[in-house]
N, C-alpha and C. Protein backbone atom coordinates (compact mmCIF):
# COMPACT_ATOMS: atom_id res chain seq x y z
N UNK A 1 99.86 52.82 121.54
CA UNK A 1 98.74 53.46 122.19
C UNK A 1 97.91 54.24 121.15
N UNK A 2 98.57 54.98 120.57
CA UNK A 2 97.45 56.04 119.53
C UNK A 2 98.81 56.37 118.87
N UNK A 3 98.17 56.82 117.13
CA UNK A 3 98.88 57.01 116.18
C UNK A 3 98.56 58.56 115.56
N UNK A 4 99.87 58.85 115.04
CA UNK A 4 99.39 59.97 114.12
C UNK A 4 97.95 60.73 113.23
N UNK A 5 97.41 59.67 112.75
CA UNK A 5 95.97 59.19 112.30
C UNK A 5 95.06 59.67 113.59
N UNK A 6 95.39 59.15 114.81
CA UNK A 6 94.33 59.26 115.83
C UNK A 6 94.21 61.29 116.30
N UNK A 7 95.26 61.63 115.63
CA UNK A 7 95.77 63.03 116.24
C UNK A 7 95.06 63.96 115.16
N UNK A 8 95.40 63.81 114.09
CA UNK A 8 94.19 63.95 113.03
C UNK A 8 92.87 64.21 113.10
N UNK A 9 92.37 62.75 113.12
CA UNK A 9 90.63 62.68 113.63
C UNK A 9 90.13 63.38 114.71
N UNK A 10 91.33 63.47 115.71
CA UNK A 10 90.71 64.19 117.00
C UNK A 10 90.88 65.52 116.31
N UNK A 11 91.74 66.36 116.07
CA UNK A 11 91.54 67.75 116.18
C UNK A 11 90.37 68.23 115.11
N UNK A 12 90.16 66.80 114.23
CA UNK A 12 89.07 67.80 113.36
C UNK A 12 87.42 67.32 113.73
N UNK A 13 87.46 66.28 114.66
CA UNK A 13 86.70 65.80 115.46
C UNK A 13 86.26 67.25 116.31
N UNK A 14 87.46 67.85 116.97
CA UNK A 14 87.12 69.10 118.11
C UNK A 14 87.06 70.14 117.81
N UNK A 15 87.70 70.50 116.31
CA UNK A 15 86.89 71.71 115.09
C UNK A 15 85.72 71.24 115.26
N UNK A 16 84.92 70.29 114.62
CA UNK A 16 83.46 69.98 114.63
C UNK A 16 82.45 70.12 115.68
N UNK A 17 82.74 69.63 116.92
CA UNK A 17 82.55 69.70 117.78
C UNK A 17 82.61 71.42 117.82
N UNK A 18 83.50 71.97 118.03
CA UNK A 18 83.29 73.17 118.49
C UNK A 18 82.47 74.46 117.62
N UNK A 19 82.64 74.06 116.37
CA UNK A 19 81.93 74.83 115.40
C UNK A 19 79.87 74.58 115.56
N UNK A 20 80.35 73.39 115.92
CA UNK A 20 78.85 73.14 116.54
C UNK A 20 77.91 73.90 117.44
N UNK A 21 79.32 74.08 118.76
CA UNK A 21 79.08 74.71 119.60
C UNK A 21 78.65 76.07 119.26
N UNK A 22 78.99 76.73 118.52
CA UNK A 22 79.59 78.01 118.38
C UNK A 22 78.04 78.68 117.54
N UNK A 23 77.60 77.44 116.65
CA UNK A 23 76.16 77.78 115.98
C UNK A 23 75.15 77.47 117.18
N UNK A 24 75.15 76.61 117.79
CA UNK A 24 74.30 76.98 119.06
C UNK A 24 74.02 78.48 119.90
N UNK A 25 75.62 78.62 120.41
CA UNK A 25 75.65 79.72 121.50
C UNK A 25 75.18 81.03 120.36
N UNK A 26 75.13 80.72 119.18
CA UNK A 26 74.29 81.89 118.43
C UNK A 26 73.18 82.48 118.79
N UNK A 27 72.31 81.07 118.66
CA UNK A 27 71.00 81.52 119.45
C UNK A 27 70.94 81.90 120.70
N UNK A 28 72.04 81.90 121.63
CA UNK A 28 71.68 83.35 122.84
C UNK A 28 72.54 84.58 122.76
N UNK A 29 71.85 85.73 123.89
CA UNK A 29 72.44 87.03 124.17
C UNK A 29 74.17 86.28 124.94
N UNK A 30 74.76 87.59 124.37
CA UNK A 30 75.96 87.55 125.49
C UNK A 30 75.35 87.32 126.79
N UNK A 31 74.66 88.03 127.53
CA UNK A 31 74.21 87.88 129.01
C UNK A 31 74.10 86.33 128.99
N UNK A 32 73.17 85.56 128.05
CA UNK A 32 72.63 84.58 128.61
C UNK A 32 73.70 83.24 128.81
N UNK A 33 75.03 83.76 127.70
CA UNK A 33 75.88 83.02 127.93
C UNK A 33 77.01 83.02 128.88
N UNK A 34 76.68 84.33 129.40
CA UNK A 34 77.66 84.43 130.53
C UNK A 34 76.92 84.36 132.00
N UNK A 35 76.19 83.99 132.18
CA UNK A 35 74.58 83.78 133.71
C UNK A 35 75.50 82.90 134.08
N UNK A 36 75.69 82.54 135.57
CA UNK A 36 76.23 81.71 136.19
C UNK A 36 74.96 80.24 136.05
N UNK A 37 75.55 79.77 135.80
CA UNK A 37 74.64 78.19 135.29
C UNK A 37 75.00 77.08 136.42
N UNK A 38 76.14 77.81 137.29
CA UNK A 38 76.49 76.49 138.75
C UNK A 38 77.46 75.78 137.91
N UNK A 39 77.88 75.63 136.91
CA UNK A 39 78.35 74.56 136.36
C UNK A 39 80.27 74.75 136.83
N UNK A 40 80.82 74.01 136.70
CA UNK A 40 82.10 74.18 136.92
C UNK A 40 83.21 75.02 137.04
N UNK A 41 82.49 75.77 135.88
CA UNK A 41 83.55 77.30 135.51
C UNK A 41 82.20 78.18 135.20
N UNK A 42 80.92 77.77 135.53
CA UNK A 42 80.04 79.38 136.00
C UNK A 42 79.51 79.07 134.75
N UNK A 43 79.59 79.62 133.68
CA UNK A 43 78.51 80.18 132.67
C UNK A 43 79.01 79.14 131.42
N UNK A 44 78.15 78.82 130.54
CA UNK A 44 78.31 78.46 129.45
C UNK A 44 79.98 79.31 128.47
N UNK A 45 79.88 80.59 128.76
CA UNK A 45 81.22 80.73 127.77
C UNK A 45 82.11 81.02 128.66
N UNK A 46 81.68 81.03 130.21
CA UNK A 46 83.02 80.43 130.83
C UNK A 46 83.89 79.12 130.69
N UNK A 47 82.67 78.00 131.12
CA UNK A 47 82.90 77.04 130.71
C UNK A 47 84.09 76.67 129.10
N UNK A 48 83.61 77.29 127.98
CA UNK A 48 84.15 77.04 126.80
C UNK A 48 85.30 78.16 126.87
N UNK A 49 85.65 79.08 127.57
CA UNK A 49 86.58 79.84 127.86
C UNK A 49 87.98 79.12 128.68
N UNK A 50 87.34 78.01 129.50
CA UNK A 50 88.04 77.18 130.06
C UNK A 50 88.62 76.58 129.02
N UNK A 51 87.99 75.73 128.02
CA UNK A 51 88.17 74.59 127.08
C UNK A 51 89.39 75.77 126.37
N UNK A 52 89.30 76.39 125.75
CA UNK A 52 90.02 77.24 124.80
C UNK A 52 91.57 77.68 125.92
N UNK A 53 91.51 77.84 127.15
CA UNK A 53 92.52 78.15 127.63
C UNK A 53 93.81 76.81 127.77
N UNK A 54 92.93 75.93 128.42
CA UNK A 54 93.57 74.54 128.40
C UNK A 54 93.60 73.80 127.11
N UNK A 55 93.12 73.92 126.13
CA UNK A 55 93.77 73.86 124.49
C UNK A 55 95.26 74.56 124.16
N UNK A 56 94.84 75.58 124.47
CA UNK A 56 95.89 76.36 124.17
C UNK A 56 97.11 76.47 124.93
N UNK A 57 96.96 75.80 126.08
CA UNK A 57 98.25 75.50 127.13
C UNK A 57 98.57 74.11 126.55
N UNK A 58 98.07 72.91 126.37
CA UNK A 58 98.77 72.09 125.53
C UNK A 58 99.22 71.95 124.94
N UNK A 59 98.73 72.83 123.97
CA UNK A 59 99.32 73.17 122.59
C UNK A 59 100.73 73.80 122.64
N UNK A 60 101.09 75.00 123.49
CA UNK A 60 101.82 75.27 123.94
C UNK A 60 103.24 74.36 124.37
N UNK A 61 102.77 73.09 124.84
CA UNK A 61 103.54 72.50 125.25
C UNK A 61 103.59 71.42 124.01
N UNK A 62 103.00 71.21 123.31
CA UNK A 62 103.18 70.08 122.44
C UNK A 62 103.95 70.64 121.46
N UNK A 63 104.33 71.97 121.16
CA UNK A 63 105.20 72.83 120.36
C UNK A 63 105.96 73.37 120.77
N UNK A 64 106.17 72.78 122.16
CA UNK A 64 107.49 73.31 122.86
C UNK A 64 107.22 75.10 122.90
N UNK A 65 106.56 75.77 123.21
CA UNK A 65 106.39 77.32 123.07
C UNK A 65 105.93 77.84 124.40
N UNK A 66 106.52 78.88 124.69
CA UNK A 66 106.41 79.54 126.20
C UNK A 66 104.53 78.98 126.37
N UNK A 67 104.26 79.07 127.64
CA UNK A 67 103.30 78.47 128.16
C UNK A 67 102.32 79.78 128.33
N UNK A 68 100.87 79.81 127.44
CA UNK A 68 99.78 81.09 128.58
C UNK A 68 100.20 80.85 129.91
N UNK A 69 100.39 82.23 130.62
CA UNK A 69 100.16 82.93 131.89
C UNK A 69 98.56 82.95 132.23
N UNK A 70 97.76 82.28 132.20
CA UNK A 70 96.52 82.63 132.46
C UNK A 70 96.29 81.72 133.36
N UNK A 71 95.18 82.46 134.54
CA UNK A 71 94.76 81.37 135.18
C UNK A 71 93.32 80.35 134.56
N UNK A 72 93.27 79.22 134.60
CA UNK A 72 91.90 78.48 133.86
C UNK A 72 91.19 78.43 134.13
N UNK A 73 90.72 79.83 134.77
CA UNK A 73 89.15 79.95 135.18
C UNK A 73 89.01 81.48 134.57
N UNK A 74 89.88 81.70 133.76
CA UNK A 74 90.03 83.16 133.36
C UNK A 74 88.94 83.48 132.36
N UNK A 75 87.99 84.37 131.69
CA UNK A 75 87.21 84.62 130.71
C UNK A 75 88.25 85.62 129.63
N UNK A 76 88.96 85.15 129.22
CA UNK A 76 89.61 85.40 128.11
C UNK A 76 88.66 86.63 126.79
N UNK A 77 87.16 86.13 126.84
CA UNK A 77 86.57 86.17 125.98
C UNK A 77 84.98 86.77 126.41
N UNK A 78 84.36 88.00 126.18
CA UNK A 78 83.31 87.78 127.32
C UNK A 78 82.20 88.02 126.46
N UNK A 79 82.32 87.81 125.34
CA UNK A 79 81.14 87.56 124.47
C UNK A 79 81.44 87.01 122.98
N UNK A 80 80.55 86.28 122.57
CA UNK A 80 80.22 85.47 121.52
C UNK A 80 81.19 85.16 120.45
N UNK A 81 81.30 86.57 120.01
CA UNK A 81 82.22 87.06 118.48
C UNK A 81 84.00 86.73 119.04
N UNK A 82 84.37 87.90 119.97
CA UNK A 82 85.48 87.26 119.96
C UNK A 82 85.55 86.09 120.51
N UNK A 83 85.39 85.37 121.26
CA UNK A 83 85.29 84.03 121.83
C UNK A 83 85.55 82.95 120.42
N UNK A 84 84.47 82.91 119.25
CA UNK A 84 84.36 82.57 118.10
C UNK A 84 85.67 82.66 117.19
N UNK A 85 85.81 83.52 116.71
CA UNK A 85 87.46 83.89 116.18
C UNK A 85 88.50 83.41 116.97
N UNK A 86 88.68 83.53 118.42
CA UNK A 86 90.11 82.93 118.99
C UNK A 86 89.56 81.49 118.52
N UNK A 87 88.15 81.14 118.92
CA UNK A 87 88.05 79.45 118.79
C UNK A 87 88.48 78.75 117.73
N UNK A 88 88.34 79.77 116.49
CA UNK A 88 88.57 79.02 115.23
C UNK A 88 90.13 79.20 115.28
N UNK A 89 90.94 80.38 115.60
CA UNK A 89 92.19 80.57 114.84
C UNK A 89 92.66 79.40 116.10
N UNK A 90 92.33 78.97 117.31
CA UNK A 90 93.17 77.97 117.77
C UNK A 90 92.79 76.52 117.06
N UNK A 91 91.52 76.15 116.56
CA UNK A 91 91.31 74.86 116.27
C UNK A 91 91.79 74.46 115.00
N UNK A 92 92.13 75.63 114.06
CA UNK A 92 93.44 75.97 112.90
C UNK A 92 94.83 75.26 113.64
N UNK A 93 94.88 76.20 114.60
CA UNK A 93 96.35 75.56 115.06
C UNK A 93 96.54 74.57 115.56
N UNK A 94 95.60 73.68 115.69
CA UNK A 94 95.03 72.27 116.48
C UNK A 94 95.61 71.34 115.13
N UNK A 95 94.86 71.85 114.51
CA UNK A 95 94.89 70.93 113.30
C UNK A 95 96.17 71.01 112.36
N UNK A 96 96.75 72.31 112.10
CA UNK A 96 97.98 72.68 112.13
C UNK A 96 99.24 71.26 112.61
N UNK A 97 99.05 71.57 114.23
CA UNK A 97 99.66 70.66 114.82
C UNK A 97 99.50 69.27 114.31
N UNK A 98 98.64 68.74 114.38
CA UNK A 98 97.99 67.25 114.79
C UNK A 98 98.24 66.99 112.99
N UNK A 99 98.12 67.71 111.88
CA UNK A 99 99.04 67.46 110.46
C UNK A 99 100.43 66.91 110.33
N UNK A 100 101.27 67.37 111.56
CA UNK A 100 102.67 67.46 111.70
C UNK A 100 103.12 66.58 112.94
N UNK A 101 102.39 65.89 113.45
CA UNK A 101 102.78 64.60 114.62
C UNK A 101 103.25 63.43 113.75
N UNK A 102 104.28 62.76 114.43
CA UNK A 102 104.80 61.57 113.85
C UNK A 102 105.04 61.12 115.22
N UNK A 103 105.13 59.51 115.02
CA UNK A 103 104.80 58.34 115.74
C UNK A 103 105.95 58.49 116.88
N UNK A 104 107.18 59.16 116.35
CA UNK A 104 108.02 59.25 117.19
C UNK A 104 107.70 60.32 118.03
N UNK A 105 107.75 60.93 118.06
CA UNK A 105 106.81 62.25 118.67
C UNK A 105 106.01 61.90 119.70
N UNK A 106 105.24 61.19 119.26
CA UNK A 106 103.97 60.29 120.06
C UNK A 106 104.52 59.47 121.25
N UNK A 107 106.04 59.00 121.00
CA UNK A 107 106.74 57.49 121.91
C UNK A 107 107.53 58.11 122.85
N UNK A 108 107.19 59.71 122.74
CA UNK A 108 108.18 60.00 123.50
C UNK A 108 107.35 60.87 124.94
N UNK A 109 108.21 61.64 125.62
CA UNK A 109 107.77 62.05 127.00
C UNK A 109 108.06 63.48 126.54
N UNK A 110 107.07 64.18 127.44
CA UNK A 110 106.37 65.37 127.76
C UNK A 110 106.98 65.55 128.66
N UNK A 111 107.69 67.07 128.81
CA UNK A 111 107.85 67.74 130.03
C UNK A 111 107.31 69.03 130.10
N UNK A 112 106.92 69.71 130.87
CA UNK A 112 106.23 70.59 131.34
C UNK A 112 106.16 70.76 133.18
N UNK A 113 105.74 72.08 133.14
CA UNK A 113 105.70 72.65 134.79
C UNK A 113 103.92 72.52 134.99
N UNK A 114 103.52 72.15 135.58
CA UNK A 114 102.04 72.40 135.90
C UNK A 114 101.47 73.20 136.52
N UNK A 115 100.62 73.98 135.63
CA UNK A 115 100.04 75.12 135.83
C UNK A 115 99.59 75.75 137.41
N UNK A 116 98.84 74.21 137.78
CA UNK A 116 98.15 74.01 138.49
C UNK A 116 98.49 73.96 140.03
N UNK A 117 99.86 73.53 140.26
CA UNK A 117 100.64 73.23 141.33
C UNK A 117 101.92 74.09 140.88
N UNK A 118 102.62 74.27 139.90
CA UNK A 118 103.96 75.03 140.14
C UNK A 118 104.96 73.44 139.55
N UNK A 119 104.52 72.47 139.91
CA UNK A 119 105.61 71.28 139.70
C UNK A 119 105.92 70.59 138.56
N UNK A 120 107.40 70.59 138.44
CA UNK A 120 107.41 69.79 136.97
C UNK A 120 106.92 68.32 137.01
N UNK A 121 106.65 67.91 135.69
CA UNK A 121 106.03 66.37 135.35
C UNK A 121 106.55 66.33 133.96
N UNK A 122 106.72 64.99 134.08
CA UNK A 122 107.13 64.20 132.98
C UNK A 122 106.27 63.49 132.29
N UNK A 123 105.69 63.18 131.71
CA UNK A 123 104.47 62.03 131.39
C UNK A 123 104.45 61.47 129.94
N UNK A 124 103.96 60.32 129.55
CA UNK A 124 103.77 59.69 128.03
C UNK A 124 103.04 61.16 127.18
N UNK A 125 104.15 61.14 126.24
CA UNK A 125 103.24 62.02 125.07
C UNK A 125 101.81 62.03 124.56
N UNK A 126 101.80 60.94 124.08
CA UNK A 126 100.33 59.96 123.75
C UNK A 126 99.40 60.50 124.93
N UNK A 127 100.20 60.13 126.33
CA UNK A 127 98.70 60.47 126.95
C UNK A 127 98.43 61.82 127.46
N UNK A 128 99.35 62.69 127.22
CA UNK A 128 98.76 64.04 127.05
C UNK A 128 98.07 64.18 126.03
N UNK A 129 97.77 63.73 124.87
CA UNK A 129 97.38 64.05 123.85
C UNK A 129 95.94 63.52 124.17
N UNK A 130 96.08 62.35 124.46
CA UNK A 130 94.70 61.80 124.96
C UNK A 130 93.79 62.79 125.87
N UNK A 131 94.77 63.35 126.76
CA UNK A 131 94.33 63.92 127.78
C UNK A 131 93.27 65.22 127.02
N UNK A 132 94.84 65.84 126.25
CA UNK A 132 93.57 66.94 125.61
C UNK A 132 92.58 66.71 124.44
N UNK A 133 92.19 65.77 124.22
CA UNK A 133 91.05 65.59 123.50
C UNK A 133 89.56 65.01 124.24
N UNK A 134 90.21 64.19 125.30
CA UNK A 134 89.45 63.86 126.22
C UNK A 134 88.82 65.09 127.21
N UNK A 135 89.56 65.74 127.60
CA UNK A 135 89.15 67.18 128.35
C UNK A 135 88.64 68.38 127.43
N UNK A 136 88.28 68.23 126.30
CA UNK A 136 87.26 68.92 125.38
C UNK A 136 86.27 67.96 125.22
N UNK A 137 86.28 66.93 125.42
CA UNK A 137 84.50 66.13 125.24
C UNK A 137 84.38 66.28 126.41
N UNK A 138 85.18 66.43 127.59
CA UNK A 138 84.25 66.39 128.86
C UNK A 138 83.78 67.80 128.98
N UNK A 139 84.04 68.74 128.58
CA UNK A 139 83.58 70.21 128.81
C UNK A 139 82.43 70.43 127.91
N UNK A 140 82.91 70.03 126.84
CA UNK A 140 81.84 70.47 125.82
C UNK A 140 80.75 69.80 125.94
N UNK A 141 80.81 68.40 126.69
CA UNK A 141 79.60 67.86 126.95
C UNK A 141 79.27 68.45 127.99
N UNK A 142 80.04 69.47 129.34
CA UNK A 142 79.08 69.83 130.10
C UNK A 142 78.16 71.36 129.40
N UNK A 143 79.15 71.90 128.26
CA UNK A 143 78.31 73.14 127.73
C UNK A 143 77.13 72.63 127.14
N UNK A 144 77.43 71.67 126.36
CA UNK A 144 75.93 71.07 125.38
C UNK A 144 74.81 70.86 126.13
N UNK A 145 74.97 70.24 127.93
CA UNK A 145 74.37 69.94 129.00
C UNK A 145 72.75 71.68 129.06
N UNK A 146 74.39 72.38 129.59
CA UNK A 146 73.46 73.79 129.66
C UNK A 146 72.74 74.39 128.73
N UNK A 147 73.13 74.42 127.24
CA UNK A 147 72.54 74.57 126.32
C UNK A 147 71.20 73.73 126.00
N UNK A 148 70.96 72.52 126.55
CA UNK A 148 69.99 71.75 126.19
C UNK A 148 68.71 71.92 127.14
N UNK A 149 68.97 72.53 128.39
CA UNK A 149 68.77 73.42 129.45
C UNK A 149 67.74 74.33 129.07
N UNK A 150 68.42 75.06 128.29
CA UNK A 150 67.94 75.94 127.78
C UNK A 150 67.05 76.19 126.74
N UNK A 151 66.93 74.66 126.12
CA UNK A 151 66.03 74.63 124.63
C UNK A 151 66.71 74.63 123.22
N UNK A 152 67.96 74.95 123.91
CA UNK A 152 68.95 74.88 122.53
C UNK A 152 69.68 73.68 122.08
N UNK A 153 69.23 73.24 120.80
CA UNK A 153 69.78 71.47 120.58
C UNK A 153 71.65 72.22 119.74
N UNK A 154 72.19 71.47 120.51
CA UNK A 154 73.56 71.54 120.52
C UNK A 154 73.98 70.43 118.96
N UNK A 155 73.22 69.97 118.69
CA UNK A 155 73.46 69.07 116.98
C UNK A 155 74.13 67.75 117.90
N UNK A 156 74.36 67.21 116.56
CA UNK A 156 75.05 65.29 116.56
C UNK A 156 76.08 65.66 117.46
N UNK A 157 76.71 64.73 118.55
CA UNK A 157 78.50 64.77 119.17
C UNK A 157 79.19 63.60 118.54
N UNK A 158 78.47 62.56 117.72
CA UNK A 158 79.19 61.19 117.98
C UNK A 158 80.04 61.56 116.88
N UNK A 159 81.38 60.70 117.52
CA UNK A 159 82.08 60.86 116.24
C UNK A 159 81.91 59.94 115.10
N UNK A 160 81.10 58.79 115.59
CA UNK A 160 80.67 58.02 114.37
C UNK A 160 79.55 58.78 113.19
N UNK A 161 79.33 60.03 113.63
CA UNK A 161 78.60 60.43 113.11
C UNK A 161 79.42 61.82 111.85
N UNK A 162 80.75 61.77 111.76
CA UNK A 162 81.57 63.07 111.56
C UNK A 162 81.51 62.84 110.16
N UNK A 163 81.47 63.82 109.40
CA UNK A 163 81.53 63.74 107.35
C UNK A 163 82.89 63.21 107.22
N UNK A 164 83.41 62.19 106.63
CA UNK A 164 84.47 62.00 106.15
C UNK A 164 85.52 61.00 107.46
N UNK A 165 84.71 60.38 108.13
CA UNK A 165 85.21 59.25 109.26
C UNK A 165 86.06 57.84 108.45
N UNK A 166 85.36 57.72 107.64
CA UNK A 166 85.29 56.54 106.85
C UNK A 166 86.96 56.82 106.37
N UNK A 167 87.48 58.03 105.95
CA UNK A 167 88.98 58.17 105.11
C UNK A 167 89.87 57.99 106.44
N UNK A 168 89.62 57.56 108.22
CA UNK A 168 90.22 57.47 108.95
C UNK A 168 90.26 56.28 109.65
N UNK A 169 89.30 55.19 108.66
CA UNK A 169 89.31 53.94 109.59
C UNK A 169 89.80 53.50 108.48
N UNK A 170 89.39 53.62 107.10
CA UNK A 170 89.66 52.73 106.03
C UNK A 170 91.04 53.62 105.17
N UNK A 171 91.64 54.00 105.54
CA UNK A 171 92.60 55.02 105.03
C UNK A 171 92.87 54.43 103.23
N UNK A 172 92.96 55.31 102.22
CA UNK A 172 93.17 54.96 100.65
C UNK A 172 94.30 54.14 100.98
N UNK A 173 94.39 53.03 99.93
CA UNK A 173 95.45 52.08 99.83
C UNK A 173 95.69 50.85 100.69
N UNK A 174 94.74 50.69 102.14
CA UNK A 174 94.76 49.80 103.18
C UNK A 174 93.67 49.16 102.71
């Protein structure tokens, strides 16, 4: 399904992505990033308050480490700066992680209690992993949404577009 390599590209794929983010939400006030926008989780750094909570509960579980107590609609963060700093010191630990995955790792099953319901689940490793990389492009594409809203160009998302793609399709020595 997906390889070590793929765990890689994504977390520095969602550093990029989020550092992106992060020079955008520059150009507004705290207020303007916290205005209820209707959107899923309310405001633009709710929204990315979401993304950072459910990062960090995966992560949690992909390192086997007690699980955040938070609920995922929580604002962890209610303006810019700190929001910024947790974002980076978790997308450190993203990448941290995703350095240290091996294939076996990957073949195996996930257990965890879900947040969401109380119930345990079992599921393919791989596709939690999928899961959380996939559930940061879907958020961040709804923040980039509101930001664009607003007049603010959110920069490139594609990942065909990332500095240094090329050392992950064509890896040295292949």
């Amino acid at each position: 399904m997906i390889n070590p390599d793929y765990c890689r590209l994504m977390a520095r794929y969602h550093q990029w992505q989020n550092d992106s983010l992060g020079r955008a939400m520059a150009q507004l006030s705290d207020i303007q990033l916290m205005a209820d926008r209707r959107a899923f989780f309310g405001s633009i750094l709710g929204t990315l308050n979401h993304l950072l909570i459910v990062d960090g509960l995966w992560l949690s579980r992909f390192l086997d480490q007690p699980e955040p107590e938070v609920p995922l609609d929580a604002i962890l963060h209610d303006n810019r700066q700190d929001f910024a700093t947790a974002r980076a010191a978790l997308d450190q630990a993203l990448l941290g992680w995703a350095g240290g995955v091996t294939q076996r790792w990957l073949d195996d099953a996930l257990n965890f209690t879900a947040l969401a319901d109380g119930k345990p689940r079992t599921i393919p490793t791989a596709g939690a992993v999928l899961h959380l990389f996939n559930h940061g492009t879907h958020h961040r594409g709804q923040a980039t949404t509101l930001l664009s809203e607003l007049g603010i160009d959110p920069g490139i998302t594609d990942l065909a577009r990332m500095e240094g793609l090329g050392a992950f399709i064509h890896p040295a020595g292949n």
